[in-house]
N, C-alpha and C. Protein backbone atom coordinates (compact mmCIF):
# COMPACT_ATOMS: atom_id res chain seq x y z
N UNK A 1 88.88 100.97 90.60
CA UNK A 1 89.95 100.69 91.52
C UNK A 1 89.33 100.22 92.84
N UNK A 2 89.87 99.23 93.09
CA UNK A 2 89.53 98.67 94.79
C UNK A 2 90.05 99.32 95.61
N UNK A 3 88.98 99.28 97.17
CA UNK A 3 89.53 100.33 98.40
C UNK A 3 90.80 99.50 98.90
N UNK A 4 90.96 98.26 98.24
CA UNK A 4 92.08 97.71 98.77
C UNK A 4 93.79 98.62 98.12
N UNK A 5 93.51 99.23 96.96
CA UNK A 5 94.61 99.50 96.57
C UNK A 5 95.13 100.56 97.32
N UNK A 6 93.51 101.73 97.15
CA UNK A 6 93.52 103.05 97.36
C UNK A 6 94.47 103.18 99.18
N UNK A 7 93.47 101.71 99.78
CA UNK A 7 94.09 102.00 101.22
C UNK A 7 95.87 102.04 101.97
N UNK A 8 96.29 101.28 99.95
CA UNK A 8 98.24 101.38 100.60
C UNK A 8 99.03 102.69 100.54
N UNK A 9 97.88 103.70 100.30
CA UNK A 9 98.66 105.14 100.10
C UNK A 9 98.42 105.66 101.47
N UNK A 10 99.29 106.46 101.62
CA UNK A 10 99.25 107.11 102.92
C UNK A 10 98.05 108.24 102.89
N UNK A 11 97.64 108.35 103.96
CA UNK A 11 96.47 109.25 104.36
C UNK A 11 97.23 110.65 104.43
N UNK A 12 98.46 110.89 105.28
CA UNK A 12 98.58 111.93 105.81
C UNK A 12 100.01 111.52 106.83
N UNK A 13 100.45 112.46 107.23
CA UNK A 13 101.66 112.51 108.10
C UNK A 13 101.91 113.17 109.34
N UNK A 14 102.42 112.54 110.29
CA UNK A 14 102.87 113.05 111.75
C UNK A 14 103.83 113.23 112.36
N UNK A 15 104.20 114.02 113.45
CA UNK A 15 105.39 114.44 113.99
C UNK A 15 105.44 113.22 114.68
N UNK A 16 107.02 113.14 115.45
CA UNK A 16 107.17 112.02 115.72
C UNK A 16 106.21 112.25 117.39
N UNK A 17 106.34 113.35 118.62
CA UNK A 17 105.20 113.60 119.02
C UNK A 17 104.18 113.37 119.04
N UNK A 18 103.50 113.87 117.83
CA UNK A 18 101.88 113.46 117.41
C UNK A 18 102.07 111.97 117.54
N UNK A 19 103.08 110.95 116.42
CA UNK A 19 102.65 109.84 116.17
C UNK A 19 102.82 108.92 118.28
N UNK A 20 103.74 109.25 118.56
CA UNK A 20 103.62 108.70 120.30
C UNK A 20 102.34 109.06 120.94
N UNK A 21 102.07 110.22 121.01
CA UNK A 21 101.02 110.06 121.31
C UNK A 21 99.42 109.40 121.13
N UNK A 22 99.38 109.44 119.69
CA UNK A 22 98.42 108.39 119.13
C UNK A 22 98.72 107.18 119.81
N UNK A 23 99.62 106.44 119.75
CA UNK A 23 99.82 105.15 119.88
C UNK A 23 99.64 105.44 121.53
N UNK A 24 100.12 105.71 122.28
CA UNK A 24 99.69 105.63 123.72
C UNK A 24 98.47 105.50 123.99
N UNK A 25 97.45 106.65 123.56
CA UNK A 25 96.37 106.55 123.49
C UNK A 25 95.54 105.61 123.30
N UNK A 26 95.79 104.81 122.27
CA UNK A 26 95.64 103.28 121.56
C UNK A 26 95.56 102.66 123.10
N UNK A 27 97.03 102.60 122.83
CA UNK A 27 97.24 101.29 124.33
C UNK A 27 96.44 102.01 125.57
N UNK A 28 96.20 103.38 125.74
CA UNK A 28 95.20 103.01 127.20
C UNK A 28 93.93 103.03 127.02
N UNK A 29 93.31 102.54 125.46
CA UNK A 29 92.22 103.06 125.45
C UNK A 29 91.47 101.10 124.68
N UNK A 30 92.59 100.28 124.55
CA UNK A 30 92.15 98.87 124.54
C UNK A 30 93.12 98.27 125.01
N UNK A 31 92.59 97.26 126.15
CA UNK A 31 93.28 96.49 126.83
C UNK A 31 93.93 95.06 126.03
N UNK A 32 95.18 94.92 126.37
CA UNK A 32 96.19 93.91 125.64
C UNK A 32 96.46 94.36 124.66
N UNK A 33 96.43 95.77 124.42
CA UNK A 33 97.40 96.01 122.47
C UNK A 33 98.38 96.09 122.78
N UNK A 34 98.88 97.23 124.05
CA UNK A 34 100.20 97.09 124.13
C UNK A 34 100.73 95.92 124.32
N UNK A 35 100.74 95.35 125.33
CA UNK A 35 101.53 93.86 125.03
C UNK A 35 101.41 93.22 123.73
N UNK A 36 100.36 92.99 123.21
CA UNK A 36 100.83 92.52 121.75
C UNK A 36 101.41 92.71 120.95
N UNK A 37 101.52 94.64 120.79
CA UNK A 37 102.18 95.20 120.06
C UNK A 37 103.74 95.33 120.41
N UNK A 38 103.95 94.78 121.44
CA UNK A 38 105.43 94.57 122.19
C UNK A 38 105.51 93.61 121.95
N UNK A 39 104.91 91.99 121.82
CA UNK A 39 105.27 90.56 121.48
C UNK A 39 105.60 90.77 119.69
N UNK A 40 104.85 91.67 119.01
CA UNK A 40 105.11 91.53 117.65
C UNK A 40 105.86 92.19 116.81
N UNK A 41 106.37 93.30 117.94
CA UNK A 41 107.23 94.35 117.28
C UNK A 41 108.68 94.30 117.70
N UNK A 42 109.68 95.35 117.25
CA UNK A 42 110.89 95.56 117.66
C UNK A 42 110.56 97.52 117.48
N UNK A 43 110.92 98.20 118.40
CA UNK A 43 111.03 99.00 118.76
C UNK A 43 111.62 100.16 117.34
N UNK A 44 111.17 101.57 117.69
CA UNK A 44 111.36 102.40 116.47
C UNK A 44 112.62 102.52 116.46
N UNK A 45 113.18 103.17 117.67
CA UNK A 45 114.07 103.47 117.92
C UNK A 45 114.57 105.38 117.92
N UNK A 46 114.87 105.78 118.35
CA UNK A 46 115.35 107.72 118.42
C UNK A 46 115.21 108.24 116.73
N UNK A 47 113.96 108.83 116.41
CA UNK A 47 114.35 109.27 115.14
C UNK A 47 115.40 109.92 114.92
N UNK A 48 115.88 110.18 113.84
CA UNK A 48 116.95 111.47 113.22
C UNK A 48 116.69 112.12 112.45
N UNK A 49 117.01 113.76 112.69
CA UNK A 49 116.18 114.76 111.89
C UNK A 49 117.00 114.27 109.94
N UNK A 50 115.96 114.75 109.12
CA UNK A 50 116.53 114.85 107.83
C UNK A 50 117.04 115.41 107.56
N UNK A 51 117.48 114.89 106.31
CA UNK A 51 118.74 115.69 105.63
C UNK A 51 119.03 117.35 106.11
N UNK A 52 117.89 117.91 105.41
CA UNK A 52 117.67 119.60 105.66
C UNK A 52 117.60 119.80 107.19
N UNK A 53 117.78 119.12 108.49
CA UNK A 53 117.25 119.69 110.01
C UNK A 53 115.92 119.35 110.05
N UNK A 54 114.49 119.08 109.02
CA UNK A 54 113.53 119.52 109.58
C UNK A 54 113.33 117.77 110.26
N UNK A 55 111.98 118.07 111.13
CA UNK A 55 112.06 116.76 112.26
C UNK A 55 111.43 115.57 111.10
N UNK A 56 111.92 114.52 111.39
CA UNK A 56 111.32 113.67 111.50
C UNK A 56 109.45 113.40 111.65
N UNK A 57 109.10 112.70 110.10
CA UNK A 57 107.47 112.61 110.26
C UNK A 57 107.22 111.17 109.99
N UNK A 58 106.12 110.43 110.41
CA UNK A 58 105.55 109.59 109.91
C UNK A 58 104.54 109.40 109.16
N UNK A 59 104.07 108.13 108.33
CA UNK A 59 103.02 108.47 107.56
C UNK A 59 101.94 107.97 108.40
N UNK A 60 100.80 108.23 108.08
CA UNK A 60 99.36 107.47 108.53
C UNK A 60 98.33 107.24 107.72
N UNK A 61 97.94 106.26 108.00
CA UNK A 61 96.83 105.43 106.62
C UNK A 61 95.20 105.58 107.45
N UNK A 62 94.65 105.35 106.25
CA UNK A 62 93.02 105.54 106.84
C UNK A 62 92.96 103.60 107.68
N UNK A 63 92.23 103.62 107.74
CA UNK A 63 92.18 102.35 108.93
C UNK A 63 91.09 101.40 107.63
N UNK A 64 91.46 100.22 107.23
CA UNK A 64 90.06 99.74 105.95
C UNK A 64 89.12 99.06 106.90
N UNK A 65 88.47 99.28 107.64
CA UNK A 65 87.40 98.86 108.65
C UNK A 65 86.51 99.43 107.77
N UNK A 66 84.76 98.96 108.26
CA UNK A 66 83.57 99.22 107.58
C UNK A 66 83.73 100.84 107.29
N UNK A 67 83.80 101.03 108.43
CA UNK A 67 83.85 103.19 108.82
C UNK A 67 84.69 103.61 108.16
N UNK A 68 85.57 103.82 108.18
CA UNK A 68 86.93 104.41 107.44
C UNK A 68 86.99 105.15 108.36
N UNK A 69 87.07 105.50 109.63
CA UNK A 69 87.15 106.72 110.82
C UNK A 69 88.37 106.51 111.00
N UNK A 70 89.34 105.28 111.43
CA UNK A 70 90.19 105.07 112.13
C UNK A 70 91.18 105.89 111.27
N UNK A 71 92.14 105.98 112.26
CA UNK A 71 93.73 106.54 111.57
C UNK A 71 94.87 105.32 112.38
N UNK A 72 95.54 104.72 111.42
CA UNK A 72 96.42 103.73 111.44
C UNK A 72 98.00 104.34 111.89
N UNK A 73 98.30 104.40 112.94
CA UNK A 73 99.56 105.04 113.23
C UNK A 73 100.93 103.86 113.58
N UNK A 74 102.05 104.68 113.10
CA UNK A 74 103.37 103.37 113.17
C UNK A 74 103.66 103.12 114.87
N UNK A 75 103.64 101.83 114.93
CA UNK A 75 103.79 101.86 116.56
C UNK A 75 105.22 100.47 116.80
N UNK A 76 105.87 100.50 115.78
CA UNK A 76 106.96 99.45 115.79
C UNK A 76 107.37 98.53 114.08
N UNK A 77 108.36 98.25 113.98
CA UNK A 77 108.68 97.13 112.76
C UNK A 77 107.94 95.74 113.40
N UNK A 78 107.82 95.10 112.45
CA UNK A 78 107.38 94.02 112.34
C UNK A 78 108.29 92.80 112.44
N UNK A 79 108.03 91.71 113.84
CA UNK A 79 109.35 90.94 113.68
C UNK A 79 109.31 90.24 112.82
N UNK A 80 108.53 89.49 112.21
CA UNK A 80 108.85 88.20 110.80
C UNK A 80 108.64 89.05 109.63
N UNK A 81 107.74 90.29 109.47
CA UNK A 81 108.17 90.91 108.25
C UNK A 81 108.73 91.81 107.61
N UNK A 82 109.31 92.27 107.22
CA UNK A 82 109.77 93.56 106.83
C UNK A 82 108.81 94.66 106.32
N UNK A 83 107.96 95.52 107.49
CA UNK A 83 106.94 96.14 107.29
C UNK A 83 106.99 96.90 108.59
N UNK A 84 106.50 97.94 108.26
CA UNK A 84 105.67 98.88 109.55
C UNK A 84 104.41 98.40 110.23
N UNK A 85 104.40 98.25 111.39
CA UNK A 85 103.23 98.05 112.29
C UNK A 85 102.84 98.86 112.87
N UNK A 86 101.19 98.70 112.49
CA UNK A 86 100.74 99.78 112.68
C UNK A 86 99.45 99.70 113.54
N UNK A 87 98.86 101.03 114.39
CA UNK A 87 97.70 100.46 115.51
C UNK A 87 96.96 101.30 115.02
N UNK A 88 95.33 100.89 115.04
CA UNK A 88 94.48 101.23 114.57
C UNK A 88 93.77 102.43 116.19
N UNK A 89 93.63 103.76 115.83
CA UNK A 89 93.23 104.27 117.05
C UNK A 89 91.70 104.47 117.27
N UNK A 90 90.91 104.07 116.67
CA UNK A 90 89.25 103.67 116.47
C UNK A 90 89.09 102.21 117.20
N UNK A 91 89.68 101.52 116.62
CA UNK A 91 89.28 100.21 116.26
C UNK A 91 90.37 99.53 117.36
N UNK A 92 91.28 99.61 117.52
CA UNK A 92 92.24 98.96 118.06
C UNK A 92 93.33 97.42 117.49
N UNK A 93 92.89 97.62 116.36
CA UNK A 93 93.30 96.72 115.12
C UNK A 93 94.75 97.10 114.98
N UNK A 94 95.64 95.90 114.08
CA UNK A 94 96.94 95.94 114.04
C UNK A 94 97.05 95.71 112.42
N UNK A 95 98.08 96.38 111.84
CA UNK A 95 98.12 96.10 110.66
C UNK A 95 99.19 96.45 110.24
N UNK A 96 99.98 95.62 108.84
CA UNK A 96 101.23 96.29 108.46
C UNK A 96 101.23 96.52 107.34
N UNK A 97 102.08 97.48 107.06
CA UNK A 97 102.30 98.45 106.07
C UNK A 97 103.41 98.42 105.10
């Protein structure tokens, strides 16, 4: 099996908390993601808890860079595709999901 397949499964999951914060971090930690990630995205928008009350999680993917260190967090939809966009918090890479 290729790391290409293995990499469309999710790594792991975050509060919606955790996942803002990642992504902030991102943006103050490489200059011009946020704006890009604002030219290429449309906004999450107020999660809503599930069915059962419990909160709202997101998923997160390993990052396919040489390292595999990064963690890929949702930081907006994608405007031309129908996909999650996602910011790389290692690397500062963009990718969708």
């Amino acid at each position: 099996m290729s790391s290409n397949v293995s990499q469309s499964y999710p790594y792991s999951s975050e509060t919606e908390p955790e996942r803002a914060a990642a992504v902030e971090a991102a943006f103050a930690m490489f200059e011009g993601l946020k704006a890009k990630v604002a030219a290429e995205t449309t906004p999450l928008g107020d999660p809503e808890p599930e069915d059962n009350g419990a909160p709202p999680r997101w998923w997160v993917w390993v990052c396919p860079k040489d390292d595999f260190k990064g963690r890929l967090h949702t930081a907006g939809y994608a405007l031309e595709k129908h996909s999650l966009y996602t910011v790389c918090d290692t690397h500062g890479d963009t990718f969708l999901r």
